[in-house]
PDB file of N, CA and C in Angstrom:
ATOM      1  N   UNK A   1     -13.555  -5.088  29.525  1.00  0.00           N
ATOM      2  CA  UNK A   1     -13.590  -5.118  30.975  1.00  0.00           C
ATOM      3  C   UNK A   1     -14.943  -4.599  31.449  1.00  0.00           C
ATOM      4  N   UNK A   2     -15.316  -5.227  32.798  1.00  0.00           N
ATOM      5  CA  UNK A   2     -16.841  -4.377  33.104  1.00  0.00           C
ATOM      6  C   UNK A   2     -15.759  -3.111  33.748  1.00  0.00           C
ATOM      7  N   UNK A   3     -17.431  -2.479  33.947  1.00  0.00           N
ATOM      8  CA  UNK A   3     -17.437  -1.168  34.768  1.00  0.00           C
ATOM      9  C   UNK A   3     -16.802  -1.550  36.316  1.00  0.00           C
ATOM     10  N   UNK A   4     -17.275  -2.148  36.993  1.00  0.00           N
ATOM     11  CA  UNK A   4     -16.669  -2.124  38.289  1.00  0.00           C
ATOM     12  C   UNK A   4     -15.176  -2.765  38.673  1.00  0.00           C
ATOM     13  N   UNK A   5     -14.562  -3.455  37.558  1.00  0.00           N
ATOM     14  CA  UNK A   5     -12.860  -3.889  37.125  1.00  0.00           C
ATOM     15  C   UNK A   5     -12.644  -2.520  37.235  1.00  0.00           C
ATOM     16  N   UNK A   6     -13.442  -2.012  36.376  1.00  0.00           N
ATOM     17  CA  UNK A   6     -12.476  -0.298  36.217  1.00  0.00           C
ATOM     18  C   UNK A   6     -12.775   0.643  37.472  1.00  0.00           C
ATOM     19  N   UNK A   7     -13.798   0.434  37.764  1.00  0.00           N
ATOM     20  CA  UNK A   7     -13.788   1.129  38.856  1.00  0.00           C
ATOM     21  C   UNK A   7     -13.138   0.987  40.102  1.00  0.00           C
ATOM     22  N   UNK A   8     -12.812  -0.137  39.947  1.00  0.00           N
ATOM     23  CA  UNK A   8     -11.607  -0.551  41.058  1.00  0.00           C
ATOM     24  C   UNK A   8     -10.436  -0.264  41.120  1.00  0.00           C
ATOM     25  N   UNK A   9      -9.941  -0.715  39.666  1.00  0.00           N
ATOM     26  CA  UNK A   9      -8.848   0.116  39.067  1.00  0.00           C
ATOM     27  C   UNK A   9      -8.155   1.623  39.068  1.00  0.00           C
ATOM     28  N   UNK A  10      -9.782   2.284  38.854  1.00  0.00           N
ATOM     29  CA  UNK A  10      -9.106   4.027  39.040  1.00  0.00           C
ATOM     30  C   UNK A  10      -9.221   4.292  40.831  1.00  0.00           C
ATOM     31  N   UNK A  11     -10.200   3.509  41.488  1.00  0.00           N
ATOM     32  CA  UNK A  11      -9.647   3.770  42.920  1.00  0.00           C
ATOM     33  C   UNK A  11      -8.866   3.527  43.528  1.00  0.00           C
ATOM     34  N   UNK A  12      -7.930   2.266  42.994  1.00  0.00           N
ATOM     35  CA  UNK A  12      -6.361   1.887  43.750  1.00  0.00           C
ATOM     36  C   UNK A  12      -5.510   2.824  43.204  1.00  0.00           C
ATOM     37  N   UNK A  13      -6.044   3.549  42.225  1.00  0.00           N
ATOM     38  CA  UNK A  13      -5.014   4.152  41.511  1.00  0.00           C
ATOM     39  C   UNK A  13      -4.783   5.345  42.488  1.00  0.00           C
ATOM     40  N   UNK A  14      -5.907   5.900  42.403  1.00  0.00           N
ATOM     41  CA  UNK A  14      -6.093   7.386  43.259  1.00  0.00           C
ATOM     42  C   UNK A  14      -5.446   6.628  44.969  1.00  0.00           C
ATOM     43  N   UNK A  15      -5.510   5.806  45.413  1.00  0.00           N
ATOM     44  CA  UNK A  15      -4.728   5.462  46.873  1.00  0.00           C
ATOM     45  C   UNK A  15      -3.182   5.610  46.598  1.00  0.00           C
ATOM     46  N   UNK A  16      -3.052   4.429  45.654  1.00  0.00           N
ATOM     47  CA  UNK A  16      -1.333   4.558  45.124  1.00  0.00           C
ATOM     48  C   UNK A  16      -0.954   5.709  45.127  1.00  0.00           C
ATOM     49  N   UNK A  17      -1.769   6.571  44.136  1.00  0.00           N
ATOM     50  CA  UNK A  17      -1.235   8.145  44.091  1.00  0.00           C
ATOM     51  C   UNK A  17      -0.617   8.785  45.146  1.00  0.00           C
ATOM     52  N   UNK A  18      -1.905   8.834  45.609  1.00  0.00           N
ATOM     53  CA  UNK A  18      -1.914   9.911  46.977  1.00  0.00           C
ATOM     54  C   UNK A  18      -0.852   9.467  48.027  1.00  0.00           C
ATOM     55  N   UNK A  19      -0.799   7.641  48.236  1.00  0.00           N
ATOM     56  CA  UNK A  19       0.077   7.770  48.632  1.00  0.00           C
ATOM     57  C   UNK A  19       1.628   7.881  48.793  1.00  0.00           C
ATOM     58  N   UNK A  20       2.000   7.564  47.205  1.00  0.00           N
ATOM     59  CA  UNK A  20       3.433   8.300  47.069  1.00  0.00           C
ATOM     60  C   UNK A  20       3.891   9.365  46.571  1.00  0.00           C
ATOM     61  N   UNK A  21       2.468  10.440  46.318  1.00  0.00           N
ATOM     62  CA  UNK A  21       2.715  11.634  46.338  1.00  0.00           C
ATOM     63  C   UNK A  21       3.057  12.587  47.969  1.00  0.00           C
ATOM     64  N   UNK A  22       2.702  11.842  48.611  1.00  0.00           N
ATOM     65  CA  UNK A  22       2.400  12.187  50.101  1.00  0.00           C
ATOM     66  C   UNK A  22       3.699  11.695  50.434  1.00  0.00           C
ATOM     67  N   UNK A  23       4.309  10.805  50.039  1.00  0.00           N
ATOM     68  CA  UNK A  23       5.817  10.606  51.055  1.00  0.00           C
ATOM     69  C   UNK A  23       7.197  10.955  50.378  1.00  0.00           C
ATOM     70  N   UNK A  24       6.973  12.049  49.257  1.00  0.00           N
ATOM     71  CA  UNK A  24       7.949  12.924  48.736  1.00  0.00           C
ATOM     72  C   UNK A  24       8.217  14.099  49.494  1.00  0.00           C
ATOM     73  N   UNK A  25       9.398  14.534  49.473  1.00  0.00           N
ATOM     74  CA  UNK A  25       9.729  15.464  50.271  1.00  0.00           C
ATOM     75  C   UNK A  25       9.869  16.559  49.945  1.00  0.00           C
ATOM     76  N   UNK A  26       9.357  17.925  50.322  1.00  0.00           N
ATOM     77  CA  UNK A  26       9.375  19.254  49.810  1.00  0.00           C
ATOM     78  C   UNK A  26      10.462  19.966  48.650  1.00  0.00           C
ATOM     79  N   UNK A  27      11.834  19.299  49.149  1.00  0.00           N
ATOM     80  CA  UNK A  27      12.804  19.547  47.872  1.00  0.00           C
ATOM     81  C   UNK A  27      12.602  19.131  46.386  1.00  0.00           C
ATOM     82  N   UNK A  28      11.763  17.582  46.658  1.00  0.00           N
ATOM     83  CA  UNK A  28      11.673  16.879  45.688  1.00  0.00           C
ATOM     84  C   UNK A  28      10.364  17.244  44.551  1.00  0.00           C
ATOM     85  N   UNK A  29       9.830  18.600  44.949  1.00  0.00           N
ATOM     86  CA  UNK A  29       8.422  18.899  44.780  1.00  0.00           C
ATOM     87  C   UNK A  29       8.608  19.159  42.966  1.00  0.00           C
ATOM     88  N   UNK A  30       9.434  20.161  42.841  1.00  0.00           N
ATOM     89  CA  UNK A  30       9.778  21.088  41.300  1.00  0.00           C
ATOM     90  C   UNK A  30      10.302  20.182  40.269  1.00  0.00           C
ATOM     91  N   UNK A  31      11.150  19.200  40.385  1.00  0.00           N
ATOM     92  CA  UNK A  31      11.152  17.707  39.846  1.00  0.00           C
ATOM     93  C   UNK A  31      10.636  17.366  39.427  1.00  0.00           C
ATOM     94  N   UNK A  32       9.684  16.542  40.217  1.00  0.00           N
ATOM     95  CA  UNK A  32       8.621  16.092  40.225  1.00  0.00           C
ATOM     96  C   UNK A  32       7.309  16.327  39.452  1.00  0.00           C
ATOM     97  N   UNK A  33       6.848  17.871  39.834  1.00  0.00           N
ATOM     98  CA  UNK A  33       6.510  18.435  38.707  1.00  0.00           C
ATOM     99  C   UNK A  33       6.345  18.669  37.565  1.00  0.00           C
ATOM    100  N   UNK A  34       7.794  18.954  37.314  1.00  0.00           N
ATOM    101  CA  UNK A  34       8.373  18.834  35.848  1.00  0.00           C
ATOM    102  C   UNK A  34       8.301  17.433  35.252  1.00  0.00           C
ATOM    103  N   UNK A  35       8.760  16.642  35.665  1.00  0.00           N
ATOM    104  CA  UNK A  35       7.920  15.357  34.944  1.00  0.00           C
ATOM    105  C   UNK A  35       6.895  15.088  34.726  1.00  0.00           C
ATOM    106  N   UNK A  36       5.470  15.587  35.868  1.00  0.00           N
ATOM    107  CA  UNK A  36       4.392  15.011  35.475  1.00  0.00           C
ATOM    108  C   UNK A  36       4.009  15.992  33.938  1.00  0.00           C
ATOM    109  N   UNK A  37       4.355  17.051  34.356  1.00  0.00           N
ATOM    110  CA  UNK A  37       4.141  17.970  33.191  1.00  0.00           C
ATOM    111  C   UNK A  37       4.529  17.187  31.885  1.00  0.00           C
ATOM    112  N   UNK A  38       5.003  16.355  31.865  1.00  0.00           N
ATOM    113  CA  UNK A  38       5.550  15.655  30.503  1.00  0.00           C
ATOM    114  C   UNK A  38       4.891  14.753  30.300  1.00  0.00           C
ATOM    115  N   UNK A  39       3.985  14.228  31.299  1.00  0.00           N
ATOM    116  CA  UNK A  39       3.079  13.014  31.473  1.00  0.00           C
ATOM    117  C   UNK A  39       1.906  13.699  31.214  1.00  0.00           C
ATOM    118  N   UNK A  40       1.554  14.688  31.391  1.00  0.00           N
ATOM    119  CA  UNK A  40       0.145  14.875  31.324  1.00  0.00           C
ATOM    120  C   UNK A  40       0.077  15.880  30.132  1.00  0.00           C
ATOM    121  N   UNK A  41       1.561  15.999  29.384  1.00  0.00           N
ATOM    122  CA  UNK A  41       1.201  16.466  27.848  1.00  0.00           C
ATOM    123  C   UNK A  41       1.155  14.871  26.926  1.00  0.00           C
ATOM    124  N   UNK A  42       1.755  14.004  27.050  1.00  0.00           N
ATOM    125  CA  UNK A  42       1.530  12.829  26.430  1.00  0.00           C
ATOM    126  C   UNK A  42      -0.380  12.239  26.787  1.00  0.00           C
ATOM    127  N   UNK A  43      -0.838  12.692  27.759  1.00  0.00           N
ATOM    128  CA  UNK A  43      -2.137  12.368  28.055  1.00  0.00           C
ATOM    129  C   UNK A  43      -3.035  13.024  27.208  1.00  0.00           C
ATOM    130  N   UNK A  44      -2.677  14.470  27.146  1.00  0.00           N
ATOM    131  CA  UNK A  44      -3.339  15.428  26.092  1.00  0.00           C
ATOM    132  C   UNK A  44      -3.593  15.138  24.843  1.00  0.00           C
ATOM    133  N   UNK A  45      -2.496  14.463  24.452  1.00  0.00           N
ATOM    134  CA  UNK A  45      -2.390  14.265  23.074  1.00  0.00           C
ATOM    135  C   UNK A  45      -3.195  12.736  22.558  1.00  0.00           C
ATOM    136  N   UNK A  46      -3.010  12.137  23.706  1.00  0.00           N
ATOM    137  CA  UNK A  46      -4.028  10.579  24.004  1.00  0.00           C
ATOM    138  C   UNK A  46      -5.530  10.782  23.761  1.00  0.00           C
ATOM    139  N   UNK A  47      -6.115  12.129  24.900  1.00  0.00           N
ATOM    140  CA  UNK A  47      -7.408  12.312  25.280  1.00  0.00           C
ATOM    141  C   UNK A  47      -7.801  12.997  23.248  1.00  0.00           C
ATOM    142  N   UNK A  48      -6.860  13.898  22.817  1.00  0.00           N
ATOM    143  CA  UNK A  48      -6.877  14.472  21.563  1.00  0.00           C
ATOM    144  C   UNK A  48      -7.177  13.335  20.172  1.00  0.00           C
ATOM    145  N   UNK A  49      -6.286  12.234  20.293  1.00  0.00           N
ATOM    146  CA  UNK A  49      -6.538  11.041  19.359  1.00  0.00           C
ATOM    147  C   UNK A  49      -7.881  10.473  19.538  1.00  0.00           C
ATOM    148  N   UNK A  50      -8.483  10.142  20.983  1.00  0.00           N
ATOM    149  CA  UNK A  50      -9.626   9.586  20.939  1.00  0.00           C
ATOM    150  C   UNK A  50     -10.973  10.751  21.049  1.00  0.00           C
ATOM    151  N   UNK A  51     -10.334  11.747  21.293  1.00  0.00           N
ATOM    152  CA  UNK A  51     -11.897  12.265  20.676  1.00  0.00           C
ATOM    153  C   UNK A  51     -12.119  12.714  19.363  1.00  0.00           C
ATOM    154  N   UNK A  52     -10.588  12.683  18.393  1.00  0.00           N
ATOM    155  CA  UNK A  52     -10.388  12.292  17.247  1.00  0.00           C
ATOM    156  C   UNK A  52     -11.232  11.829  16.259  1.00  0.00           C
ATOM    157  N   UNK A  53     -11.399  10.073  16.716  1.00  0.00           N
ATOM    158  CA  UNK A  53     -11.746   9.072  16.605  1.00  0.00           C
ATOM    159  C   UNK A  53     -12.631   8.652  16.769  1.00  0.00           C
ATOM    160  N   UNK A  54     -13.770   9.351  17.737  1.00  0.00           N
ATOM    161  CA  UNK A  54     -15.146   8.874  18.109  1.00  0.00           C
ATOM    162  C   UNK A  54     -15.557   8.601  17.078  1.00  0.00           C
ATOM    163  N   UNK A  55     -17.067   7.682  17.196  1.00  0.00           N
ATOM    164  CA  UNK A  55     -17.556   7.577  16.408  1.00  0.00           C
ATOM    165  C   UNK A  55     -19.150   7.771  17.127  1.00  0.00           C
ATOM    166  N   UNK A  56     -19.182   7.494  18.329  1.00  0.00           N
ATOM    167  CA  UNK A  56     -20.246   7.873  19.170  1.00  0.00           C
ATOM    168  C   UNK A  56     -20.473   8.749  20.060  1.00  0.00           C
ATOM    169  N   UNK A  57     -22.144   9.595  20.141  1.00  0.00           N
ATOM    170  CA  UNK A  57     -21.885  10.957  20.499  1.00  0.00           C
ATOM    171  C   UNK A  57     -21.299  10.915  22.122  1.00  0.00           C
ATOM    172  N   UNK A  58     -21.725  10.029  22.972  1.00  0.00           N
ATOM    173  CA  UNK A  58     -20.993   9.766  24.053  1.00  0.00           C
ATOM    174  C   UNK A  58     -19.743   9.666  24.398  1.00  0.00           C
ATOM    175  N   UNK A  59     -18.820   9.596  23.342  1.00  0.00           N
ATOM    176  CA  UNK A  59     -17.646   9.003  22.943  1.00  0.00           C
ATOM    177  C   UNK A  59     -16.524   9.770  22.876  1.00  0.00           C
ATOM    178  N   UNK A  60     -17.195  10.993  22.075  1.00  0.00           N
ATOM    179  CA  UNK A  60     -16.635  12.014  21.861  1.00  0.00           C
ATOM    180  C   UNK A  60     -17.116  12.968  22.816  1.00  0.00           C
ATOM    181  N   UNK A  61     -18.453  13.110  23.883  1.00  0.00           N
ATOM    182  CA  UNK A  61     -18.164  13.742  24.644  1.00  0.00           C
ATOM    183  C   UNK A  61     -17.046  13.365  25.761  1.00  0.00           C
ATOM    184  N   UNK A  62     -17.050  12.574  26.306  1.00  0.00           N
ATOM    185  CA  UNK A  62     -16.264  11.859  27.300  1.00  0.00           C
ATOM    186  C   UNK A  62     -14.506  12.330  26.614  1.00  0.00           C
ATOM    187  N   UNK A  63     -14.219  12.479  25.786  1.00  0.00           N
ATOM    188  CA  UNK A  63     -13.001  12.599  24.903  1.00  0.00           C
ATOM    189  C   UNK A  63     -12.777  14.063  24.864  1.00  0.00           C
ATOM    190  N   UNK A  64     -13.864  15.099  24.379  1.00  0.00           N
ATOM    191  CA  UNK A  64     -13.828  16.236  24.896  1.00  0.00           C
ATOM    192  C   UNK A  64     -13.226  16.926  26.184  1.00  0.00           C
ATOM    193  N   UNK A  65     -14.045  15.938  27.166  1.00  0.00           N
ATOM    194  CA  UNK A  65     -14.015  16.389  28.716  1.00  0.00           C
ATOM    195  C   UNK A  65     -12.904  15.917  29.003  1.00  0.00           C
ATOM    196  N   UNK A  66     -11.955  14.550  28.361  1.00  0.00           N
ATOM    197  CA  UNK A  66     -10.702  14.573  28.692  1.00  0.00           C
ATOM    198  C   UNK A  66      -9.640  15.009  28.298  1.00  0.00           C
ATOM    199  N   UNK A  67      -9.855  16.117  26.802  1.00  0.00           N
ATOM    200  CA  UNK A  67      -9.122  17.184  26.700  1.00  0.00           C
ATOM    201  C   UNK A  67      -9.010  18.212  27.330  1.00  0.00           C
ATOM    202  N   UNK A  68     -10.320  18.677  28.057  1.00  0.00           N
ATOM    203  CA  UNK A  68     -10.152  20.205  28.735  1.00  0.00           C
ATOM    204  C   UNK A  68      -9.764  19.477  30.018  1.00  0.00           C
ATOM    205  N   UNK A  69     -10.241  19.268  30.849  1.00  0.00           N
ATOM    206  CA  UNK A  69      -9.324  18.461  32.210  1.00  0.00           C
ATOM    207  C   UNK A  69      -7.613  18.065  32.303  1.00  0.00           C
ATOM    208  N   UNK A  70      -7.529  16.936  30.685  1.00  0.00           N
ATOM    209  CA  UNK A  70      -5.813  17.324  30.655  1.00  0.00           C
ATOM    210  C   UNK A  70      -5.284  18.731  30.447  1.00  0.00           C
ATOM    211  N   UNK A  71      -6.062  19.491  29.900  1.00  0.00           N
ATOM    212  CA  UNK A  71      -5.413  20.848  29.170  1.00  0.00           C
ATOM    213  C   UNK A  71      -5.498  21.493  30.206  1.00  0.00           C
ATOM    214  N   UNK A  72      -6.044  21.821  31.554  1.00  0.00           N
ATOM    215  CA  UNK A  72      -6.562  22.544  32.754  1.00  0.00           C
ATOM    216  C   UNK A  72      -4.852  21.481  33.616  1.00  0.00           C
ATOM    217  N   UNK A  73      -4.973  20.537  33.383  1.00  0.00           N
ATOM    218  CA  UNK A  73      -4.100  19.911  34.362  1.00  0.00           C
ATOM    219  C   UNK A  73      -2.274  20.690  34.254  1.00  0.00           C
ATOM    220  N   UNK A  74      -2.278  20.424  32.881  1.00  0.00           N
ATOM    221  CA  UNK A  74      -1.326  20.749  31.965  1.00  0.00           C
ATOM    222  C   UNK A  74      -0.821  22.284  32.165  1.00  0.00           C
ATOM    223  N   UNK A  75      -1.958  23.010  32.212  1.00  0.00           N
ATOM    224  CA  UNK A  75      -1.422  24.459  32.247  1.00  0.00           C
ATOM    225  C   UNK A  75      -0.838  24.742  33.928  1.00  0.00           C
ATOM    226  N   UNK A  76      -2.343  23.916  34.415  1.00  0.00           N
ATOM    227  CA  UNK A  76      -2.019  24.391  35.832  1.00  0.00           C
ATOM    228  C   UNK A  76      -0.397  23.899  36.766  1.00  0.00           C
ATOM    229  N   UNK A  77      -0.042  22.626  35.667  1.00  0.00           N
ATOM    230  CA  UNK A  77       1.025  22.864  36.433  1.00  0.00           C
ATOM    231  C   UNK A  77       2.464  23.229  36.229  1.00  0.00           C
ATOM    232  N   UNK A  78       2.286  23.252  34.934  1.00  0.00           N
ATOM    233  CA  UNK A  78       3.318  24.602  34.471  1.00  0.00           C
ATOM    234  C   UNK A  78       3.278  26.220  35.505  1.00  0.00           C
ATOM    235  N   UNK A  79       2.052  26.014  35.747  1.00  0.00           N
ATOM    236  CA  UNK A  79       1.945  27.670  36.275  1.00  0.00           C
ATOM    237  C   UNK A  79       2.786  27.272  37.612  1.00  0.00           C
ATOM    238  N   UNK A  80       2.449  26.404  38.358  1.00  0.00           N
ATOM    239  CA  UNK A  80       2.930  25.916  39.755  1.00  0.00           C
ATOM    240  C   UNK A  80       4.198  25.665  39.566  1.00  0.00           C
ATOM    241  N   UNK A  81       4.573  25.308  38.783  1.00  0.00           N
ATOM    242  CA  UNK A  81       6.506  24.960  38.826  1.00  0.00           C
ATOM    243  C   UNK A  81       7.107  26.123  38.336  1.00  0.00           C
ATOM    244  N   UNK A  82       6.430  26.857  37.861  1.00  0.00           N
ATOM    245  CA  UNK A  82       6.747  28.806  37.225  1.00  0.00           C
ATOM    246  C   UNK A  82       6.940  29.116  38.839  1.00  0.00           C
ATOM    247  N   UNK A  83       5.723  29.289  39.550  1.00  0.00           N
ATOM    248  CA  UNK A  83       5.764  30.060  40.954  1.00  0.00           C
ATOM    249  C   UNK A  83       6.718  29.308  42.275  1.00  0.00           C
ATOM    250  N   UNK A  84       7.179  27.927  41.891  1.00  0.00           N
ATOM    251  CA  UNK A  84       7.776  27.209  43.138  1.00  0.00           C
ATOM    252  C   UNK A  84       9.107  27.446  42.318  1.00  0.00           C
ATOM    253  N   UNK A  85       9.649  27.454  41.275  1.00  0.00           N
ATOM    254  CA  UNK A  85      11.200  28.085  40.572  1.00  0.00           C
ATOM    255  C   UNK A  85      11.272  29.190  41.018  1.00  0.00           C
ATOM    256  N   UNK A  86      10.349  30.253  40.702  1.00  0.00           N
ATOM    257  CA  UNK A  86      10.554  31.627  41.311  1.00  0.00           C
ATOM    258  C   UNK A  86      10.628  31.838  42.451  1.00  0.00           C
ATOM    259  N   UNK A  87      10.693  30.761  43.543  1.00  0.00           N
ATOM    260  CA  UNK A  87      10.565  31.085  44.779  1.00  0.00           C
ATOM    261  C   UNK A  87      12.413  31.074  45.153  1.00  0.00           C
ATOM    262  N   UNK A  88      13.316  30.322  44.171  1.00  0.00           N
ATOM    263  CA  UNK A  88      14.325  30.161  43.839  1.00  0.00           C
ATOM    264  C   UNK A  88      15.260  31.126  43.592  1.00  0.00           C
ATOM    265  N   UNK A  89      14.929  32.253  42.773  1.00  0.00           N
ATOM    266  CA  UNK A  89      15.218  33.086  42.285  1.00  0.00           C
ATOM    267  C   UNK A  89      15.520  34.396  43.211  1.00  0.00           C
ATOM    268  N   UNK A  90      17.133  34.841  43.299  1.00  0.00           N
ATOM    269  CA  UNK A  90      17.292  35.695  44.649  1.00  0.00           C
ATOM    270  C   UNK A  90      16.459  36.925  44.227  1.00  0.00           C
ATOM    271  N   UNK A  91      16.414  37.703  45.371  1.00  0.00           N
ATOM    272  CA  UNK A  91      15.658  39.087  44.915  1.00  0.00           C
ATOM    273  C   UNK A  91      16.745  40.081  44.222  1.00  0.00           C
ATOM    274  N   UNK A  92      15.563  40.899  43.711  1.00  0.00           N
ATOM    275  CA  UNK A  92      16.377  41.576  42.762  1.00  0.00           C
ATOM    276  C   UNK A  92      16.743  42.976  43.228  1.00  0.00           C
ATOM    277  N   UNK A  93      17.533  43.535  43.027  1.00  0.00           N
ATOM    278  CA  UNK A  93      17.946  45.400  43.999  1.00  0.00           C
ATOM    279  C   UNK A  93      17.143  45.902  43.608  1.00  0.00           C
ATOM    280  N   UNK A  94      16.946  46.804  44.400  1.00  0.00           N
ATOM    281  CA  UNK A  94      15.944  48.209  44.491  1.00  0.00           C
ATOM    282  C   UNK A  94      16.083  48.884  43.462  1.00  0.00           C
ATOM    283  N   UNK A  95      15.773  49.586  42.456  1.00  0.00           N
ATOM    284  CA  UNK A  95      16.375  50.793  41.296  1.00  0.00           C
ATOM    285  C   UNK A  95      17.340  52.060  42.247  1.00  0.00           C
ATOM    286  N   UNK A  96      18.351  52.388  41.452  1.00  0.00           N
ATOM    287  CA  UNK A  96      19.137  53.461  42.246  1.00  0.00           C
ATOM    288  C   UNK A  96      17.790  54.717  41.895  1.00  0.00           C
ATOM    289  N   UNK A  97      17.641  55.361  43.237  1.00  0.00           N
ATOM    290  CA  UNK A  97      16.808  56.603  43.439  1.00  0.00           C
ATOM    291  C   UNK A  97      17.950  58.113  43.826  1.00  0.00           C
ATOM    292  N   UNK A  98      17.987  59.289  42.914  1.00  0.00           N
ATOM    293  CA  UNK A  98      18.586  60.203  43.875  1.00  0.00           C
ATOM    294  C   UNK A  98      17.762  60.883  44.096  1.00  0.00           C
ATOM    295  N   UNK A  99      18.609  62.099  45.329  1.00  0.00           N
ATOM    296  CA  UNK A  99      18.140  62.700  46.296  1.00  0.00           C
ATOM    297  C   UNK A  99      16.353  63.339  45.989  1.00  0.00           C
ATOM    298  N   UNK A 100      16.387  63.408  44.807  1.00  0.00           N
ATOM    299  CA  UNK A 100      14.652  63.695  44.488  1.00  0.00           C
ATOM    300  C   UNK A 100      13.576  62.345  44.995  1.00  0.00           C
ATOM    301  N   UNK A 101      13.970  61.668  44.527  1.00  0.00           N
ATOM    302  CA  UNK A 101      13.241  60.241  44.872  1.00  0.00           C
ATOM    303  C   UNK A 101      13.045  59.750  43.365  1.00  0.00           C
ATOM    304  N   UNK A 102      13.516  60.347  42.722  1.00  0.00           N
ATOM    305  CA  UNK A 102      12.825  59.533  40.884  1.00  0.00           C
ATOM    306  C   UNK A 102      14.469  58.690  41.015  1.00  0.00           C
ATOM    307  N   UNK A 103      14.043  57.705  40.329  1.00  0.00           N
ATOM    308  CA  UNK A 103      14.778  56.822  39.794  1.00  0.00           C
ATOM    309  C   UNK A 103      15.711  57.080  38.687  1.00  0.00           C
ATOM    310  N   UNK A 104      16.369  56.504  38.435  1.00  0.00           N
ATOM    311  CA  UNK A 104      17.713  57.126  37.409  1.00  0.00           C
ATOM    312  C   UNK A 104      17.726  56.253  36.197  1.00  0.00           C
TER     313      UNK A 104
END
């Protein structure tokens, strides 16, 4: 394929995205999440085979950079579905304190 097929390609992509990431609804957020998280460890392991495989130094940089970007993607959104679950999670009681104020 040329360059500008593809470049067309990853820009409808990024519209598509955005726009049916944009017309999900706040409940539907932690879900959601959790799946891509499964998508963007199968990507990891993609970006991992082909920089594998290079055989050119360009090749394998580009393959590099799409390991740390998936691996940055990957963590980050584990961390985000950690902090939007915990938002889930009722609060927890106070420790019993007596009349001194220390805890028991």
């Amino acid at each position: 394929m040329d360059p500008i097929t593809l470049l067309t390609v990853v820009v409808l992509s990024v519209f598509v995205g955005f726009e049916v990431v944009s017309k999900v609804s706040s409940t539907l957020h932690t879900p959601l999440m959790s799946g891509a998280n499964a998508i963007h460890g199968i990507i990891l392991v993609g970006a991992i085979i082909v920089a594998g495989q290079a055989t050119n130094g360009w090749v394998l940089a580009l393959g590099l950079v799409a390991v740390v970007l998936a691996t940055v993607n990957l963590v980050g959104g584990f961390v985000v579905t950690d902090r939007m679950l915990g938002m889930f999670r009722g609060r927890r009681p106070a420790p019993a304190t007596d009349r001194t104020g220390e805890s028991k």
